[in-house]
Protein backbone atom coordinates (compact mmCIF):
# COMPACT_ATOMS: atom_id res chain seq x y z
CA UNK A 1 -7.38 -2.87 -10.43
CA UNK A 2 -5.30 -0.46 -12.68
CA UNK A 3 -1.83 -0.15 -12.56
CA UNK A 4 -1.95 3.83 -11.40
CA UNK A 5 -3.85 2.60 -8.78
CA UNK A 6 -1.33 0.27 -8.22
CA UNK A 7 1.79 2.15 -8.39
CA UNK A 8 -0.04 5.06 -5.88
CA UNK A 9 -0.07 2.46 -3.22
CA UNK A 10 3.17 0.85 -3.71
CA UNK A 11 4.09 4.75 -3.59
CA UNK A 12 2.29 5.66 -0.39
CA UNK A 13 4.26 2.63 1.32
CA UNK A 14 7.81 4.12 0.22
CA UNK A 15 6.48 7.09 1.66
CA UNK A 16 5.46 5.81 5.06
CA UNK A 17 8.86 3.74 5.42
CA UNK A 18 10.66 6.94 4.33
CA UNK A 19 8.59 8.76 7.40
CA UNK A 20 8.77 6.06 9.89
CA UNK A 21 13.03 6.14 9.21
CA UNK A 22 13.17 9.83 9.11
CA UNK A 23 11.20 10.02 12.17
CA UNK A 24 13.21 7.16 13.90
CA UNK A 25 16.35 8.72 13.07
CA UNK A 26 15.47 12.37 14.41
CA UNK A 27 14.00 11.23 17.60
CA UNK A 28 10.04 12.07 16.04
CA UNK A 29 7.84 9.50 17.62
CA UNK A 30 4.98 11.47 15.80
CA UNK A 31 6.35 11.16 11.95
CA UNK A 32 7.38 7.53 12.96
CA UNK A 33 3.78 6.92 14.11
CA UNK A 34 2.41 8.53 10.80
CA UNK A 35 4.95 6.72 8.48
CA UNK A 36 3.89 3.25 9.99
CA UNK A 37 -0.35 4.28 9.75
CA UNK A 38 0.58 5.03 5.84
CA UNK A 39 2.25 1.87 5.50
CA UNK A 40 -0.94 0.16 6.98
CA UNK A 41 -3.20 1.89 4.89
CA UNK A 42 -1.38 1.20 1.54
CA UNK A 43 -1.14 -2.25 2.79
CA UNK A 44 -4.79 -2.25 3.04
CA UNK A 45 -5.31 -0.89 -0.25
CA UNK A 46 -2.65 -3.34 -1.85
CA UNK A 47 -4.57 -6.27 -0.28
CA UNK A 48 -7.87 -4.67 -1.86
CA UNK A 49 -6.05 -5.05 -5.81
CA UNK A 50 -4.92 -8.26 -5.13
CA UNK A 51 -8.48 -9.26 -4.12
CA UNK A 52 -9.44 -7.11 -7.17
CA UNK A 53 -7.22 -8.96 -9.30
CA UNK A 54 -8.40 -12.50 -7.78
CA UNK A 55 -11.94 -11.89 -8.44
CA UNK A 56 -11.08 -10.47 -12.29
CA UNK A 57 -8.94 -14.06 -12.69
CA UNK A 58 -11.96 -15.82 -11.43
CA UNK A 59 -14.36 -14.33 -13.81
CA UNK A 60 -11.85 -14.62 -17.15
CA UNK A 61 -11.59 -18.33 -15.97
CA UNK A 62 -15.20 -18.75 -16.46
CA UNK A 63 -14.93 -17.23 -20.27
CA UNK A 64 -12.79 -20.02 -21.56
């Protein structure tokens, strides 16, 4: 995985936890609901380049 990709999704979790405490703090179950489902999904994502970066690890062990 590439490092923009990985810096959008570390991104796109500071942005969820910045919804989910905005919306806890104002009372807005809805924003609180949508900050937590972007923290999933970057945490999805995040688990996809680590699995990425596994599988490249795998293969360079297999050059040497």
């Amino acid at each position: 995985m590439g490092l923009d990709d990985k810096i959008k999704h570390g991104a796109e979790e500071a942005k969820g936890k910045v919804k989910e405490g905005v919306g806890n703090a104002t009372n807005n179950d809805d924003l609180a609901a949508e900050g937590k489902a972007d923290q999933a999904s970057a945490d999805v994502k995040q688990a996809g380049d680590k699995a990425g970066d596994a599988a490249h690890d795998v293969k360079d062990a297999f050059k040497h």
